[in-house]
C-alpha atoms as a PDB file:
ATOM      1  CA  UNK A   1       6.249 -16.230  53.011  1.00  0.00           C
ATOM      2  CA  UNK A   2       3.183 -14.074  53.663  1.00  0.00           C
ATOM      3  CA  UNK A   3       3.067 -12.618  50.029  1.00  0.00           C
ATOM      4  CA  UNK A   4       3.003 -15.631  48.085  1.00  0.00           C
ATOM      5  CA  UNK A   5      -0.461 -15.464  46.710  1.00  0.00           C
ATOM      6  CA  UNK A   6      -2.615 -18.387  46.405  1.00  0.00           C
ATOM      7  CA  UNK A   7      -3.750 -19.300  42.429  1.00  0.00           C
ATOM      8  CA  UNK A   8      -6.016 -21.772  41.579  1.00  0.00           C
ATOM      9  CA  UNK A   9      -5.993 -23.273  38.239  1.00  0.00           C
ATOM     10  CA  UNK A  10      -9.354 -23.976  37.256  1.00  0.00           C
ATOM     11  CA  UNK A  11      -9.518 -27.492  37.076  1.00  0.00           C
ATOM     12  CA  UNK A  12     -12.338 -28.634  34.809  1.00  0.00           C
ATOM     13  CA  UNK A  13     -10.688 -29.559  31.622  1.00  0.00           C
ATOM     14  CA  UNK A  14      -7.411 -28.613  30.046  1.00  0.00           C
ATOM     15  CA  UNK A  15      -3.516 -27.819  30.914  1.00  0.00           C
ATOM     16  CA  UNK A  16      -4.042 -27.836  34.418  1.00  0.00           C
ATOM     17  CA  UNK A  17      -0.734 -29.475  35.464  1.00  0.00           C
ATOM     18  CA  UNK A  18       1.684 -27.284  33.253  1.00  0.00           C
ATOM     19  CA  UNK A  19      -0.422 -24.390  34.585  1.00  0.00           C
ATOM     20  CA  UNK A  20       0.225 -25.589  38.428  1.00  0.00           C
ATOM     21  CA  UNK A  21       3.823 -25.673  37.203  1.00  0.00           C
ATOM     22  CA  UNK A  22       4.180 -22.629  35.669  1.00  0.00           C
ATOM     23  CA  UNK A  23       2.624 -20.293  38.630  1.00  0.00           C
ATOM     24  CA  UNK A  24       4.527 -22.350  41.155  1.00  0.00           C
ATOM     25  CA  UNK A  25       7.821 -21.781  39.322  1.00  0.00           C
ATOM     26  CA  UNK A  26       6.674 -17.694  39.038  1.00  0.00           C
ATOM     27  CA  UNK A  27       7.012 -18.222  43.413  1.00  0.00           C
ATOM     28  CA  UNK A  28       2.828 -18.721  43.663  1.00  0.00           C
ATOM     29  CA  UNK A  29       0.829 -21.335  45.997  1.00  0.00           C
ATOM     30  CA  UNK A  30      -0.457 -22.949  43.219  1.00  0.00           C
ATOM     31  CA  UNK A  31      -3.838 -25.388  43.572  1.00  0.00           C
ATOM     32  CA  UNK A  32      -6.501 -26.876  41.303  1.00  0.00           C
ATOM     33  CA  UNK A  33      -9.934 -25.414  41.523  1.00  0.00           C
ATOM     34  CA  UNK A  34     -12.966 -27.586  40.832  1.00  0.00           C
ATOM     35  CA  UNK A  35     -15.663 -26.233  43.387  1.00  0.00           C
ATOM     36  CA  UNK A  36     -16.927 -22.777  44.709  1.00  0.00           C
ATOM     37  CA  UNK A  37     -15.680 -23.417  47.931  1.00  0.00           C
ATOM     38  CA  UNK A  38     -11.704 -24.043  46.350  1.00  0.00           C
ATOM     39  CA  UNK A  39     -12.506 -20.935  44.661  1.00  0.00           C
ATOM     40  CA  UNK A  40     -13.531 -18.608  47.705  1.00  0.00           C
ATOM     41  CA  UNK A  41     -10.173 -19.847  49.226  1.00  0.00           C
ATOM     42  CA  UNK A  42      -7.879 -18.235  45.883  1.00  0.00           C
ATOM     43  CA  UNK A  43      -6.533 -14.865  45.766  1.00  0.00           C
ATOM     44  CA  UNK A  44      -6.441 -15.295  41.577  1.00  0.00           C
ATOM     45  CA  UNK A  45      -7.446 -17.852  39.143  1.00  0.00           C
ATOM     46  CA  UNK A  46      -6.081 -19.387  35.844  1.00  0.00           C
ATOM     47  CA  UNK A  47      -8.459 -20.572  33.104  1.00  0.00           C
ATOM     48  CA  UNK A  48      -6.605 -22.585  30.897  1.00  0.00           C
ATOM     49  CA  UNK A  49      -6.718 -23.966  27.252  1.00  0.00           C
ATOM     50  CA  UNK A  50      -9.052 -26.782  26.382  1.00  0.00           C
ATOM     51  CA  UNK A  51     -12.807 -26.710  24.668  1.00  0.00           C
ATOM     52  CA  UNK A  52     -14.204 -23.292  25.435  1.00  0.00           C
ATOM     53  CA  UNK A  53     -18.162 -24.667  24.730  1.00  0.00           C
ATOM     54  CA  UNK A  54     -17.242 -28.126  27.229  1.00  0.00           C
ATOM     55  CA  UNK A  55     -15.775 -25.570  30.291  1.00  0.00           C
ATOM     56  CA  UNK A  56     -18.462 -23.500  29.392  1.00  0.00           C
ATOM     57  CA  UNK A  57     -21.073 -26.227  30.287  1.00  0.00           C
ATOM     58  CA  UNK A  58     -18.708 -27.730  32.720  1.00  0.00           C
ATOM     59  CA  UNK A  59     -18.864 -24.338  34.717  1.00  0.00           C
ATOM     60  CA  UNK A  60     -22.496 -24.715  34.884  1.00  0.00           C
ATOM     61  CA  UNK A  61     -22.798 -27.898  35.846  1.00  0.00           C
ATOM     62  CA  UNK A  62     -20.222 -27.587  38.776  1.00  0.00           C
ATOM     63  CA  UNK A  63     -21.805 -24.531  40.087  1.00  0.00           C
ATOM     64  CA  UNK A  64     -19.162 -22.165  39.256  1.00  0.00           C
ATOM     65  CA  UNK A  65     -20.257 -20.081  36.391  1.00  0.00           C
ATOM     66  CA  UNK A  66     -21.896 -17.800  38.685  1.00  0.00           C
ATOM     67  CA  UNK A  67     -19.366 -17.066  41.864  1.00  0.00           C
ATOM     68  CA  UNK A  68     -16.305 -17.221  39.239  1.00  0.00           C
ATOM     69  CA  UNK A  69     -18.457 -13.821  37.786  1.00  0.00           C
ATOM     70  CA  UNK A  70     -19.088 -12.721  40.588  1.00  0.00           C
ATOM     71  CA  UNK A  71     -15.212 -12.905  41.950  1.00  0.00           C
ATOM     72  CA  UNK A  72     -14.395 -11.575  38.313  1.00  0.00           C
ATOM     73  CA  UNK A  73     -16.355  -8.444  38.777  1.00  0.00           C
ATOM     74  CA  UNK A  74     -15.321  -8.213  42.599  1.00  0.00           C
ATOM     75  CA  UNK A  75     -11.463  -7.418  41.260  1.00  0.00           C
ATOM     76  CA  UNK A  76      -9.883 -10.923  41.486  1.00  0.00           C
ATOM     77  CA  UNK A  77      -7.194 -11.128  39.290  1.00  0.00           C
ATOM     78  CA  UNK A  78      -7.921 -13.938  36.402  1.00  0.00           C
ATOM     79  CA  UNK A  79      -5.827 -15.183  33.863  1.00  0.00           C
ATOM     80  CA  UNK A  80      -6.705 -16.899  30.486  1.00  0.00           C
ATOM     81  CA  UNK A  81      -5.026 -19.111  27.851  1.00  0.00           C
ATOM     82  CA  UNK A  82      -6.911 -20.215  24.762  1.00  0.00           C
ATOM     83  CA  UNK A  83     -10.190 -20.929  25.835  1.00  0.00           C
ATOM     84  CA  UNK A  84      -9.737 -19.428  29.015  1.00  0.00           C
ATOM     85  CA  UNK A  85      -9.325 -16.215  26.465  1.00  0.00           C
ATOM     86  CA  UNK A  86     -12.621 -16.724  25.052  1.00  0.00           C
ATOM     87  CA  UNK A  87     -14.193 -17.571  28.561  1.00  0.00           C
ATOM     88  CA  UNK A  88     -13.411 -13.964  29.686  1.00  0.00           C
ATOM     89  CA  UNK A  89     -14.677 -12.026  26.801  1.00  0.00           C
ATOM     90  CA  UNK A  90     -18.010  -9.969  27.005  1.00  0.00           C
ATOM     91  CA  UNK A  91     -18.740 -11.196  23.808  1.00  0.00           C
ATOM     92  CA  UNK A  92     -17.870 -14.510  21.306  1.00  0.00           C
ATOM     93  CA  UNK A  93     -18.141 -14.165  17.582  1.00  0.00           C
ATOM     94  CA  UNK A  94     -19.781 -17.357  16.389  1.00  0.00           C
ATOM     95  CA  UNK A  95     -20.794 -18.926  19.668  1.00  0.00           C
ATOM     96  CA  UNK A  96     -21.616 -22.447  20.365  1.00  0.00           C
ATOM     97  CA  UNK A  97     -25.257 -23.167  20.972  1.00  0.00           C
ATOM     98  CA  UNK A  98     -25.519 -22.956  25.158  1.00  0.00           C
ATOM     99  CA  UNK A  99     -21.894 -21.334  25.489  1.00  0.00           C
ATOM    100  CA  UNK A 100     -21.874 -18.737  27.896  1.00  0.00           C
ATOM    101  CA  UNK A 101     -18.509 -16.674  29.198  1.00  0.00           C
ATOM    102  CA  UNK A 102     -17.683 -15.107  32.707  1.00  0.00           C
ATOM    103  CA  UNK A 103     -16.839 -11.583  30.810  1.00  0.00           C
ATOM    104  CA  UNK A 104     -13.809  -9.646  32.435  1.00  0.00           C
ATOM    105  CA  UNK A 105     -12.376  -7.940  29.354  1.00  0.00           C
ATOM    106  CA  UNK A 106     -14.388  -5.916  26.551  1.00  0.00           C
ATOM    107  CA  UNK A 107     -13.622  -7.501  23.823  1.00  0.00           C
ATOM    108  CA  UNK A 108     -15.120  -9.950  20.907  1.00  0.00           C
ATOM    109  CA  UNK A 109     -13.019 -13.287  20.031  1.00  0.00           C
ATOM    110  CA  UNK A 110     -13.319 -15.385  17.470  1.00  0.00           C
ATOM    111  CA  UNK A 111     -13.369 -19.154  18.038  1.00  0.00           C
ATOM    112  CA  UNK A 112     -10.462 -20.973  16.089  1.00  0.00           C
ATOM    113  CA  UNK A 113      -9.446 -18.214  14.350  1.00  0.00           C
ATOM    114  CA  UNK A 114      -6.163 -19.371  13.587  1.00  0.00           C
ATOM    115  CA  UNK A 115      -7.162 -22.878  11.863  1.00  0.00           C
ATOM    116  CA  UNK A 116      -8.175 -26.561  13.288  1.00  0.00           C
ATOM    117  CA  UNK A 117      -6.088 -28.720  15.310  1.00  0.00           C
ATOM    118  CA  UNK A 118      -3.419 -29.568  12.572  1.00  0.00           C
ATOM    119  CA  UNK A 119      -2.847 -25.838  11.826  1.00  0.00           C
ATOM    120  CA  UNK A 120      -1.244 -25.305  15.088  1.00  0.00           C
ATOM    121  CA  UNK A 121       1.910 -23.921  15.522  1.00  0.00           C
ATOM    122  CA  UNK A 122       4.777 -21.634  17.803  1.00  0.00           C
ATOM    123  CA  UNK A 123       5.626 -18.216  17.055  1.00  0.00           C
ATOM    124  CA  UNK A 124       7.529 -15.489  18.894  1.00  0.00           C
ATOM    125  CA  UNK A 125       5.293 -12.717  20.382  1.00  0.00           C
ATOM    126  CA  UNK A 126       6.464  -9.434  22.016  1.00  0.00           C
ATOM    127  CA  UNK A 127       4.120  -9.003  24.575  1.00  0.00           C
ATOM    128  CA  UNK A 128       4.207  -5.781  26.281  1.00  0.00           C
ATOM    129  CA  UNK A 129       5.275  -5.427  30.367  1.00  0.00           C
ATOM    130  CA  UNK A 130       7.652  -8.330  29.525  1.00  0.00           C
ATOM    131  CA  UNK A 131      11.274  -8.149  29.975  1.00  0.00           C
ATOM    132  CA  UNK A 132      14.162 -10.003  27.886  1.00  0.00           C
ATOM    133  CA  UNK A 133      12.901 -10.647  24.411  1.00  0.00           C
ATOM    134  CA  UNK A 134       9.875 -12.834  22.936  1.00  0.00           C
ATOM    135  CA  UNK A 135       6.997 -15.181  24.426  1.00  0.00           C
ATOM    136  CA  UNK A 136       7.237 -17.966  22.560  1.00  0.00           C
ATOM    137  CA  UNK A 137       3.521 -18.678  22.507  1.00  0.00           C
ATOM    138  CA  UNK A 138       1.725 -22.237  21.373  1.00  0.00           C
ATOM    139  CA  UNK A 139      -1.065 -21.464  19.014  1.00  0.00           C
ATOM    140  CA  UNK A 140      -3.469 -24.584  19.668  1.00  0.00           C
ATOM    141  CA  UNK A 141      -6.983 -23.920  17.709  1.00  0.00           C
ATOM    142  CA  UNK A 142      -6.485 -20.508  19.411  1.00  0.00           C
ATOM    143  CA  UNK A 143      -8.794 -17.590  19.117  1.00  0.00           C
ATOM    144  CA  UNK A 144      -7.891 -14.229  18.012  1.00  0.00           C
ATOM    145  CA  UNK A 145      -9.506 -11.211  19.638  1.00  0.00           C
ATOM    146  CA  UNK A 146     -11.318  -9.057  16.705  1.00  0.00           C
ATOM    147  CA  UNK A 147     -11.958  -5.782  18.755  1.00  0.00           C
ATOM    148  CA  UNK A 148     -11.606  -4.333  22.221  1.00  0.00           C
ATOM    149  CA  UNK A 149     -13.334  -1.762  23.997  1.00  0.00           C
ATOM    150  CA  UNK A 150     -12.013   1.419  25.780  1.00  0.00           C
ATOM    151  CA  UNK A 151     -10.747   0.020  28.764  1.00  0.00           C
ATOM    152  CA  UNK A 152      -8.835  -3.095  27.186  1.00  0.00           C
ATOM    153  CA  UNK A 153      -4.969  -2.283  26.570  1.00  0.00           C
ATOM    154  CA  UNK A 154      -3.925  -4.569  23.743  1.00  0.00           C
ATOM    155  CA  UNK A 155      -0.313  -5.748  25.109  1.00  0.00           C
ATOM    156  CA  UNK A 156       0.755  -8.502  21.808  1.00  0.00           C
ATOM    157  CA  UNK A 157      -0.469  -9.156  18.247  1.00  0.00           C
ATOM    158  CA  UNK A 158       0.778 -11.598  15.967  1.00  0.00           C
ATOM    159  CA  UNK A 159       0.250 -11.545  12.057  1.00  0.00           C
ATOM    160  CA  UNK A 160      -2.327  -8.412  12.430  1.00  0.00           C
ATOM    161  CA  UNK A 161      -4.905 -10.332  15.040  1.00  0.00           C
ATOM    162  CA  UNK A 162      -4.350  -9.211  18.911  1.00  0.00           C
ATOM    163  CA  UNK A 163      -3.033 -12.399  20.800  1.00  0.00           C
ATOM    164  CA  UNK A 164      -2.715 -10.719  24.275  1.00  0.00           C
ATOM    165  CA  UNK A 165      -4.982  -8.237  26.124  1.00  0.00           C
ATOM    166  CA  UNK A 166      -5.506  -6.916  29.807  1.00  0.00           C
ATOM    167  CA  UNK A 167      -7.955  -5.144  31.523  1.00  0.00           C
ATOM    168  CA  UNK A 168      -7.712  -3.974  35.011  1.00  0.00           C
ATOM    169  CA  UNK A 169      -7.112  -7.446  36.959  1.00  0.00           C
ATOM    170  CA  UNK A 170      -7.914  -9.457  33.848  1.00  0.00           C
ATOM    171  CA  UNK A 171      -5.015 -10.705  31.246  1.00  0.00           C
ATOM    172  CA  UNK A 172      -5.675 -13.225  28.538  1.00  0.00           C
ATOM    173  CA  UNK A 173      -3.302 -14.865  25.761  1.00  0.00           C
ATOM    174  CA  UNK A 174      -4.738 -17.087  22.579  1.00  0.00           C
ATOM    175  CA  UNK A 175      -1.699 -18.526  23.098  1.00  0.00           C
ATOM    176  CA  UNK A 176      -0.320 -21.327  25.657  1.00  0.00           C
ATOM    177  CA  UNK A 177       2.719 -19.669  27.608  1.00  0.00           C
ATOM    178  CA  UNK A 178       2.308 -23.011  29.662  1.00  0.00           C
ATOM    179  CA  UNK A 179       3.796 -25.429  27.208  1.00  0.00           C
ATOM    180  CA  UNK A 180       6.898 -23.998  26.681  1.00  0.00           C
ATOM    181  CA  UNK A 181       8.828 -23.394  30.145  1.00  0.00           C
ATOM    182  CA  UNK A 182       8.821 -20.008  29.449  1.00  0.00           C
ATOM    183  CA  UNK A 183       7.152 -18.653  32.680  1.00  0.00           C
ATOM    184  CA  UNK A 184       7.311 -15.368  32.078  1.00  0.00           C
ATOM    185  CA  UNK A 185       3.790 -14.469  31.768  1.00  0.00           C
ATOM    186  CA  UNK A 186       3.013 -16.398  34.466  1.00  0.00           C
ATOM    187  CA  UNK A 187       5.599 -14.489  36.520  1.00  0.00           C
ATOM    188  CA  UNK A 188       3.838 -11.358  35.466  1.00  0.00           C
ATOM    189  CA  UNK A 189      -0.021 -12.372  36.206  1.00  0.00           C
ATOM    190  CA  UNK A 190       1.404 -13.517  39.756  1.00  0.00           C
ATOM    191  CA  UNK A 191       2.357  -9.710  40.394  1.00  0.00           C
ATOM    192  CA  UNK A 192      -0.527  -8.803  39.127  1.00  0.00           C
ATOM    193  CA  UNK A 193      -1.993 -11.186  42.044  1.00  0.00           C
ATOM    194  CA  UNK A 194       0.654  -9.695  44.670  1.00  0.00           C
ATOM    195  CA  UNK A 195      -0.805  -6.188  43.495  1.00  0.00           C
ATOM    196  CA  UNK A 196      -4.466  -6.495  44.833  1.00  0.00           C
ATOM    197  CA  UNK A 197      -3.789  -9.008  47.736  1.00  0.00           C
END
């Protein structure tokens, strides 16, 4: 079908697989991205959840940092989760010594805002330009977004932090839509996709 876009998950650490799932299920040609080449061949990306500070490096090292910014400020459509989150903001609050982001979305994140690793837990989340009730959204060590500038449209917040923003081409979640079969924001980042290809 000629308008099933082609999304890469950005393969260098993370929920890669449920993410491959997820986009595939939302009626996406869905394909791991490791190298600039995979990357040139993608009409949007997802970043997923892991260690923001190890993609961060991991980016470098594999050569992508650079053309995923450059495809970022280009238009492509790029989507998120957790780390991916703080990977995409023009600024982190706290960073890691050596962590640098791609940028996409004005806004300034804070780094496990919402606790360590045994702190996580699932809540429901209205996010807005979602039909039929609640995301329910994994909270993993997730950021929280502090502020957003003039062009960022906050679309969810949970317990008074903003857990969902998009800009333009660029959506990101603190939560993990990916882990809970619940592919409705996948659904709605591949029409974002359809939208620009």
């Amino acid at each position: 079908m000629s308008d099933t876009p082609v999304i890469g998950v950005l393969a260098l650490q993370g929920d890669v697989r449920e993410h491959l799932i997820g986009l595939a299920s939302a009626d996406a040609q869905a394909r791991p991205v490791r190298r600039p080449e995979e990357l040139a061949e993608v009409d949007g990306l997802v970043i997923p959840g892991g260690e923001s500070t190890t993609m961060s490096k991991l980016a470098v090292l594999f050569g992508m940092m650079e053309p995923l910014r450059e495809r970022v400020r280009a238009g492509m459509p790029v989507y998120g989760t957790c780390a991916g989150m703080i990977l995409l903001a023009e600024k982190i609050l706290d960073p890691r010594s050596g962590q640098e982001t791609v940028g996409g979305i004005d806004m300034i994140v804070r780094r496990n805002a919402f606790g360590r690793q045994n702190e996580s837990f699932e809540a429901a989340v209205e996010v807005a330009g979602i039909d039929g009730g609640p995301v329910e959204g994994v909270f993993i060590r997730a950021p929280w977004v502090e502020s957003v500038g003039a062009e960022a449209e906050v679309i969810a917040e949970h317990g008074g932090h903003i857990v969902a923003v998009r800009q333009r081409n660029v959506l990101a979640t603190s939560f993990h839509p990916e882990l809970t079969g619940d592919h409705r924001v996948h659904a709605l980042f591949v029409e974002m996709v359809r939208a620009v290809k």
